[in-house]
C-alpha atoms as a PDB file:
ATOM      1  CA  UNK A   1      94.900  36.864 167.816  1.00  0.00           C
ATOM      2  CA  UNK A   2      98.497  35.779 169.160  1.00  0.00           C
ATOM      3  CA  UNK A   3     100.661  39.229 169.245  1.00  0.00           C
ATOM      4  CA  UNK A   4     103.428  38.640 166.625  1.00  0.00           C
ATOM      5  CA  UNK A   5     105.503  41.630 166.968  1.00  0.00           C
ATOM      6  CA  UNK A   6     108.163  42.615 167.786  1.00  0.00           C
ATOM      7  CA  UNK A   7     109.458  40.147 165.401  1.00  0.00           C
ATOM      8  CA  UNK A   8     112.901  39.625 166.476  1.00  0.00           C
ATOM      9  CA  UNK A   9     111.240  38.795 170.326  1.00  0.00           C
ATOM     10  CA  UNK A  10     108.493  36.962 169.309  1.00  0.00           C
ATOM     11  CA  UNK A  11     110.269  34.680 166.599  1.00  0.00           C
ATOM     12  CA  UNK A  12     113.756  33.272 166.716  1.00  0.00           C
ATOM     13  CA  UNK A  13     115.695  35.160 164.797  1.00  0.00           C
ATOM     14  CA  UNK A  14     119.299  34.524 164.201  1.00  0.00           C
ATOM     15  CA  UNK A  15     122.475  37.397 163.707  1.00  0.00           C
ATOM     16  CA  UNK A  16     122.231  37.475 160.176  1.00  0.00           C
ATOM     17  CA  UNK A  17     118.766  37.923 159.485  1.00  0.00           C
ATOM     18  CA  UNK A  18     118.810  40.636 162.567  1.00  0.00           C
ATOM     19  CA  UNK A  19     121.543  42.247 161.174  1.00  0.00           C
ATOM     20  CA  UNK A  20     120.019  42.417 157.600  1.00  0.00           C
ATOM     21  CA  UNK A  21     117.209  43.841 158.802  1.00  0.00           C
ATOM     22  CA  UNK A  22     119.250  46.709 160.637  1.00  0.00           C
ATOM     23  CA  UNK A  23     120.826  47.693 157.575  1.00  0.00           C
ATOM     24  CA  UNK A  24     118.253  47.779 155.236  1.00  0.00           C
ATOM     25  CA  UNK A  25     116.289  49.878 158.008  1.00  0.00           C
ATOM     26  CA  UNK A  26     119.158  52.294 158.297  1.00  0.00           C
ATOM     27  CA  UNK A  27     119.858  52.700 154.809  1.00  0.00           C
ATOM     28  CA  UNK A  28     115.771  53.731 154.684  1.00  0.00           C
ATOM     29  CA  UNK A  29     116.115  55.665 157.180  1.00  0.00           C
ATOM     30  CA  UNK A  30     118.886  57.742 155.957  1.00  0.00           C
ATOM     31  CA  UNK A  31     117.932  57.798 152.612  1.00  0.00           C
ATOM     32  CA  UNK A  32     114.425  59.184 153.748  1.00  0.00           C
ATOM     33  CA  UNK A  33     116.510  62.040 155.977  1.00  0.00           C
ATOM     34  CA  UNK A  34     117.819  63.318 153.350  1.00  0.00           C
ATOM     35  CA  UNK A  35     114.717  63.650 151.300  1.00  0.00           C
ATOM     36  CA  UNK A  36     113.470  65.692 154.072  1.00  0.00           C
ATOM     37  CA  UNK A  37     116.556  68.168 153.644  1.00  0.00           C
ATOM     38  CA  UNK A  38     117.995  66.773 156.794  1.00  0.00           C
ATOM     39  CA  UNK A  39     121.628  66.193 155.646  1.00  0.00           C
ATOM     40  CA  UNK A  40     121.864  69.982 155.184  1.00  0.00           C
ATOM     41  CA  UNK A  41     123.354  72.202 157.858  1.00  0.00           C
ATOM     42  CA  UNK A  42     121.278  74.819 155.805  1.00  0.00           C
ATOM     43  CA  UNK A  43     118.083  73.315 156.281  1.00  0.00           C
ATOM     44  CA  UNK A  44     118.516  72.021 159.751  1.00  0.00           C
ATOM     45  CA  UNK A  45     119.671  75.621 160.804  1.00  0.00           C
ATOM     46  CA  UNK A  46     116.414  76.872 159.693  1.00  0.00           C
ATOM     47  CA  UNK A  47     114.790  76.496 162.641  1.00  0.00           C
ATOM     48  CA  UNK A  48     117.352  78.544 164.777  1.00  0.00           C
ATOM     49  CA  UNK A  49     116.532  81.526 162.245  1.00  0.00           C
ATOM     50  CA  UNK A  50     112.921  80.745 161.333  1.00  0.00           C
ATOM     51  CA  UNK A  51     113.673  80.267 157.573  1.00  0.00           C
ATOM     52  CA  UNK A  52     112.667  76.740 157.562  1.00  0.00           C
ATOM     53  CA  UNK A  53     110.722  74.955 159.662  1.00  0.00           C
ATOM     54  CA  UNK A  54     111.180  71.367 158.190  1.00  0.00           C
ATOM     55  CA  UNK A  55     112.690  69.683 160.996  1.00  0.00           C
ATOM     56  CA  UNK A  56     109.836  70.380 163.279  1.00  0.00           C
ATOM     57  CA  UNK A  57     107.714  68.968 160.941  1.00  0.00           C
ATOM     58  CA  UNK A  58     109.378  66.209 159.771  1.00  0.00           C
ATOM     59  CA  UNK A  59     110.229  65.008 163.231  1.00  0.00           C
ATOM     60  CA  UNK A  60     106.741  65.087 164.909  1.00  0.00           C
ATOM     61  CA  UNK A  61     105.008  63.511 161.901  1.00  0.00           C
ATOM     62  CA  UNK A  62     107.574  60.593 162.185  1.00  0.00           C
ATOM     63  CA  UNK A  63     106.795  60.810 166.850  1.00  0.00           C
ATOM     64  CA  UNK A  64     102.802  60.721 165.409  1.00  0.00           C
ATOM     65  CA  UNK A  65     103.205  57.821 162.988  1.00  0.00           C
ATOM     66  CA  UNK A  66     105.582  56.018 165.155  1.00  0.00           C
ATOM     67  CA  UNK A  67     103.590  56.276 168.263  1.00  0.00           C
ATOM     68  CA  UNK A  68      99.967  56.023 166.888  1.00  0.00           C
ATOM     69  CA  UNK A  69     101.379  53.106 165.169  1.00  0.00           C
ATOM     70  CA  UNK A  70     102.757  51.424 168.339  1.00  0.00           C
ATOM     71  CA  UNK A  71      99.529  51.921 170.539  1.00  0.00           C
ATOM     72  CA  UNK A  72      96.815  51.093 167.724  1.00  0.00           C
ATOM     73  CA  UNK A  73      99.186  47.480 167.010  1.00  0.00           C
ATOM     74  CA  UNK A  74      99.386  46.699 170.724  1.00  0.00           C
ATOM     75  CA  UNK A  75      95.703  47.953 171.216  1.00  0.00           C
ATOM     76  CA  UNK A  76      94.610  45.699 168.267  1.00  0.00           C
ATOM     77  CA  UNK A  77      96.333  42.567 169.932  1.00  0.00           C
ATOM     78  CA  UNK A  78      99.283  42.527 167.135  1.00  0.00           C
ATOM     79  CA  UNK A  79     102.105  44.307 169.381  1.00  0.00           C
ATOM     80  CA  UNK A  80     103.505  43.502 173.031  1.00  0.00           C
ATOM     81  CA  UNK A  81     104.828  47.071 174.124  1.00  0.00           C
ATOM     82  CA  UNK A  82     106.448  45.010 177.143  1.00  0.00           C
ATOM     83  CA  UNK A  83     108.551  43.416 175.234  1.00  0.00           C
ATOM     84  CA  UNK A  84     110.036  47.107 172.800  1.00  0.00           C
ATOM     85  CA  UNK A  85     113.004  47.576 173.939  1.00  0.00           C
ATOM     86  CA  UNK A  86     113.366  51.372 175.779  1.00  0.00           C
ATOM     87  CA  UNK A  87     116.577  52.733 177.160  1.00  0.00           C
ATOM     88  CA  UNK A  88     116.659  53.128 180.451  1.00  0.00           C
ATOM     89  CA  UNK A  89     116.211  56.478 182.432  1.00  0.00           C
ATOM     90  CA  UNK A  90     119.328  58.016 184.046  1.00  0.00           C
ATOM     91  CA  UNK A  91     117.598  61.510 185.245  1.00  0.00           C
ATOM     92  CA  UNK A  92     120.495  64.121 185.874  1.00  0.00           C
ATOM     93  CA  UNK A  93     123.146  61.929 183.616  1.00  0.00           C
ATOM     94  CA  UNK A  94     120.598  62.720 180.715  1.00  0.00           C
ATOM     95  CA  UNK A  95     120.391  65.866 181.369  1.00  0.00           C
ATOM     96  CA  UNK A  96     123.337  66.473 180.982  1.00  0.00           C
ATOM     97  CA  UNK A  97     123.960  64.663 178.257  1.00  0.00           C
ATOM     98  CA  UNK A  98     121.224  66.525 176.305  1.00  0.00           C
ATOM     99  CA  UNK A  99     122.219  69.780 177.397  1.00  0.00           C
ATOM    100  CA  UNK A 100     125.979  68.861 175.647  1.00  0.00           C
ATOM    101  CA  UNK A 101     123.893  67.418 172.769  1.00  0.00           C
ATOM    102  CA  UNK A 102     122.326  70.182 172.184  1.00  0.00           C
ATOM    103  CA  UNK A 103     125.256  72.864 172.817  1.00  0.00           C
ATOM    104  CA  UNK A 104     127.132  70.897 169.695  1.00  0.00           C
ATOM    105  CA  UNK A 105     123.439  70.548 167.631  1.00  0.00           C
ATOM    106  CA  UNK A 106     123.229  74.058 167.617  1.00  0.00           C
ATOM    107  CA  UNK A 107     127.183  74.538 167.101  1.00  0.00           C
ATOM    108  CA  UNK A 108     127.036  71.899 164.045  1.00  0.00           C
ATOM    109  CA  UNK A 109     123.209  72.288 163.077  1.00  0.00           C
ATOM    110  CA  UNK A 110     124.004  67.736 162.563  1.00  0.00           C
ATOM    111  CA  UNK A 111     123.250  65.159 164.988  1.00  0.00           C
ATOM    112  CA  UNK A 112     125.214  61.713 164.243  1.00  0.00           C
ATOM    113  CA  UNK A 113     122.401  60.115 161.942  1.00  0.00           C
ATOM    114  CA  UNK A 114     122.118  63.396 160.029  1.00  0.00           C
ATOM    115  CA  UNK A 115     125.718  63.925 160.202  1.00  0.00           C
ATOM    116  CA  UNK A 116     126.020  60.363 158.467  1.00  0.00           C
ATOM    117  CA  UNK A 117     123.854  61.011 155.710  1.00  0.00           C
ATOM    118  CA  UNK A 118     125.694  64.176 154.919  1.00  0.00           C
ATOM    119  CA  UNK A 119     128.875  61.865 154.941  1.00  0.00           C
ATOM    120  CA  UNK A 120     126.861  59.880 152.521  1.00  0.00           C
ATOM    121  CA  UNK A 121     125.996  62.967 149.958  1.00  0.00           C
ATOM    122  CA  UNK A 122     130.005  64.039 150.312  1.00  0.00           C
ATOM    123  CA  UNK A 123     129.673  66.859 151.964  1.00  0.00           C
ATOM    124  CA  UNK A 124     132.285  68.147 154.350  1.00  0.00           C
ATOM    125  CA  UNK A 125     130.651  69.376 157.188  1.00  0.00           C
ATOM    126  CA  UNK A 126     129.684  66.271 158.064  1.00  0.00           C
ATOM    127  CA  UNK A 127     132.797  64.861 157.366  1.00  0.00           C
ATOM    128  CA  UNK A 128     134.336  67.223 160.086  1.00  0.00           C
ATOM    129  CA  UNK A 129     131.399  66.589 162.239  1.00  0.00           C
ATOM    130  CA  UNK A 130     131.937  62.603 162.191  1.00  0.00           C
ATOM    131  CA  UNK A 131     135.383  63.019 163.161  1.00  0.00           C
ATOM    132  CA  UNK A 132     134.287  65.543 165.829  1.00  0.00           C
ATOM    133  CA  UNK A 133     131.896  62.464 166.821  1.00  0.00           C
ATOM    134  CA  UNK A 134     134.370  60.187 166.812  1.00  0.00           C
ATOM    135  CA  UNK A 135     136.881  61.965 168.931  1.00  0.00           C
ATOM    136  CA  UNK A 136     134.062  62.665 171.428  1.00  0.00           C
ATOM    137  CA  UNK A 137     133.366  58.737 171.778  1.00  0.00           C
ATOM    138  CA  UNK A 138     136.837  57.862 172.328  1.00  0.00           C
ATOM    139  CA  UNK A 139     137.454  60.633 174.926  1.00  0.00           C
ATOM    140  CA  UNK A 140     134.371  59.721 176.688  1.00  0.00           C
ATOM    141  CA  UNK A 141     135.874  55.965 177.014  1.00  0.00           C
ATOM    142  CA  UNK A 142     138.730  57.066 178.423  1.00  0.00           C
ATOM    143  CA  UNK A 143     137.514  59.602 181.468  1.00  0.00           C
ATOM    144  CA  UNK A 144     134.233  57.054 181.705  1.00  0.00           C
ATOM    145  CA  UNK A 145     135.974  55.149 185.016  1.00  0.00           C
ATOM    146  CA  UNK A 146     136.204  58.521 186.696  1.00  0.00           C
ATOM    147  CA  UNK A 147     132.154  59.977 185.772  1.00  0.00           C
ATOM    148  CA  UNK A 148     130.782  56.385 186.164  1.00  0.00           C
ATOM    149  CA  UNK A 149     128.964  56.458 189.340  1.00  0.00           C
ATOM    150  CA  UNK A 150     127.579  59.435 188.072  1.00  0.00           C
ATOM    151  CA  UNK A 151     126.621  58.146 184.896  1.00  0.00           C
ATOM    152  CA  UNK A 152     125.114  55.299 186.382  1.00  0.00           C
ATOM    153  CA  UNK A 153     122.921  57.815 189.141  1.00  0.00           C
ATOM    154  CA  UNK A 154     119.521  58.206 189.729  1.00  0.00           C
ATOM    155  CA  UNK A 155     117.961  55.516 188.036  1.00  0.00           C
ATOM    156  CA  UNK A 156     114.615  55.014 187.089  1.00  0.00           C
ATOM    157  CA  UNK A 157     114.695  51.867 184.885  1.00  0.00           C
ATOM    158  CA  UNK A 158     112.502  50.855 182.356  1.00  0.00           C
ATOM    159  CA  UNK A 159     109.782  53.830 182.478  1.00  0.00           C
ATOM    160  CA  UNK A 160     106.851  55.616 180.277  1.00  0.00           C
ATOM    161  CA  UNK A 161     105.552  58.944 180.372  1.00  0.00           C
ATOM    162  CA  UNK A 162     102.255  57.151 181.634  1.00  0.00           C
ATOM    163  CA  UNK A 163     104.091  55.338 184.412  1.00  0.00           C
ATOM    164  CA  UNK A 164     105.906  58.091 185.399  1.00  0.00           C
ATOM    165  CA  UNK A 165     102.726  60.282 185.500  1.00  0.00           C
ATOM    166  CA  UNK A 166     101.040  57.861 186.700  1.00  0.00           C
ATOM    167  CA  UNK A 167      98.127  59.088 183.950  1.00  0.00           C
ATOM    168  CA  UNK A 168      96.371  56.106 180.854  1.00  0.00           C
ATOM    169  CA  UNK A 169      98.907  55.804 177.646  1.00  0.00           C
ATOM    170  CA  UNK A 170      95.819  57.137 175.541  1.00  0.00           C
ATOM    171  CA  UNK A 171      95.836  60.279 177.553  1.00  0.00           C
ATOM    172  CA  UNK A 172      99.382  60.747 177.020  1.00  0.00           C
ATOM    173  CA  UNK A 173      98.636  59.951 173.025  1.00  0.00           C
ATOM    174  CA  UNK A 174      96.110  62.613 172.534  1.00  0.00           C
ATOM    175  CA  UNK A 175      98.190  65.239 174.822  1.00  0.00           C
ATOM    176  CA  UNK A 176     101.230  64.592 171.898  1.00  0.00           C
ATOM    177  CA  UNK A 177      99.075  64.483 169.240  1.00  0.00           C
ATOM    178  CA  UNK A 178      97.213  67.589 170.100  1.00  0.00           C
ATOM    179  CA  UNK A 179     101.065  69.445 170.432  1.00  0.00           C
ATOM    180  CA  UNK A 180     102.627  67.893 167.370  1.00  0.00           C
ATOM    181  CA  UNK A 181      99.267  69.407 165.905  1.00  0.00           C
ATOM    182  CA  UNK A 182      99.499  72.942 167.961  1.00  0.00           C
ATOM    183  CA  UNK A 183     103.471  72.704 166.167  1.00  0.00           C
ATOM    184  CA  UNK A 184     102.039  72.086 162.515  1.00  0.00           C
ATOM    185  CA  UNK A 185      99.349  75.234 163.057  1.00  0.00           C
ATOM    186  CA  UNK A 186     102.121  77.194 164.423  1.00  0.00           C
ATOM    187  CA  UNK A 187     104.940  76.915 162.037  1.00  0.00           C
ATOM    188  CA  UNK A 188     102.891  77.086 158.994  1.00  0.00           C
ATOM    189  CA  UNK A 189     101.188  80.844 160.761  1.00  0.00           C
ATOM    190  CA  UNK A 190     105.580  81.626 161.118  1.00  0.00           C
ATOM    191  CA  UNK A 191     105.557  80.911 157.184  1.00  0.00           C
ATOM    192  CA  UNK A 192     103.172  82.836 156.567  1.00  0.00           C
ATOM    193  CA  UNK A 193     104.095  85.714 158.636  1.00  0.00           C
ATOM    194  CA  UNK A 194     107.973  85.428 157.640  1.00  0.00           C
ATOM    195  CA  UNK A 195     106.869  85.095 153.903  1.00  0.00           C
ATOM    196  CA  UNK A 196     109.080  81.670 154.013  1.00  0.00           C
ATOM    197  CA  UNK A 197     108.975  80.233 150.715  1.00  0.00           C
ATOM    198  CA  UNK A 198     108.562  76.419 150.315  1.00  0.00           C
ATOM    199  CA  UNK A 199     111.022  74.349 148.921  1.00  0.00           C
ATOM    200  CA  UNK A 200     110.831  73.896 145.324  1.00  0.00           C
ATOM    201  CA  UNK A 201     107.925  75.940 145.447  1.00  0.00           C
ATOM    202  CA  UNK A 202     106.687  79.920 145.248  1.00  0.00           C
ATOM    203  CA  UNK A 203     105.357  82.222 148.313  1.00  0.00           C
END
């Protein structure tokens, strides 16, 4: 069988069909954020107080179905992993960069896709969070000539957990599935213990 994803590098695909796609992908995606609560500072602070764990479990179901999804298509001959695109690895500029992420995540409780869907449902914390976002982008393009040879430091390229580690991809597959696993155990024994009550449902 002749691998036939990913589409867009496989077949020739023009802009508009590309683009199409994109947006009807990120209006699903947003739409199925804020099913999950996720365009809620409430709900996304729930982790930082251990009212609600949704977030944890939202985002490792969609790591398990994205990922057991990616190896089983490449495995079965359908998907070429070589050619999904994967940003490149900037060691200490990333760290850095998550560390500020994750000073104004716990600030806001929104990152910018979640912030944009609560833009979407009117509220106005994530109004004030988008223009927060915004302001950040622009200042960043303005001091960017005098950080870029450190933004552009210690470069690793193109490269997997199971390159890095120099261990097989299915290793590192069970090792996250058995932790996304460990997470679901966990959180629900927190529920439990915390007497958290689900949504739209009783203790």
């Amino acid at each position: 069988m002749e691998m036939v994803a990913p589409f867009a590098k496989v077949f020739s695909m023009g802009d508009i069909p590309t683009s199409v796609i994109a947006i009807i992908l990120g209006i699903g995606f947003g739409f199925f954020l804020e099913k999950a609560g996720f365009g809620s500072a409430k709900t996304l602070a729930g982790v930082w107080y251990g009212y609600d764990f949704a977030v944890i479990r939202v985002m490792f179901t969609a790591i398990l179905v994205s990922m057991l999804g990616l190896f089983g298509l490449h495995y079965a001959g359908v998907l070429n992993l070589d050619l999904v695109y994967i940003n490149g690895t900037y060691v200490w500029p990333q760290i850095v960069g998550g560390f500020i992420f994750g000073i104004g995540f716990n600030v806001g409780q929104y990152c910018p896709g979640t912030s944009a869907v609560a833009c979407a449902t009117g509220r106005i914390d994530g109004f004030v969070f988008i223009f927060g976002f915004l302001v950040g982008v622009v200042g960043f393009a303005f001091v960017f000539p005098w950080i870029e040879p450190f933004f552009n430091s210690s470069n690793m390229g193109r490269i997997t957990l199971p390159e890095a580690f120099g261990i097989p991809a299915g290793v590192v597959v069970l090792g996250v599935v058995l932790i996304a696993l460990g997470a679901f155990a966990f959180t629900h024994f927190l529920d439990r213990k915390l007497g958290n009550v689900p949504a739209g449902g009783e203790k």
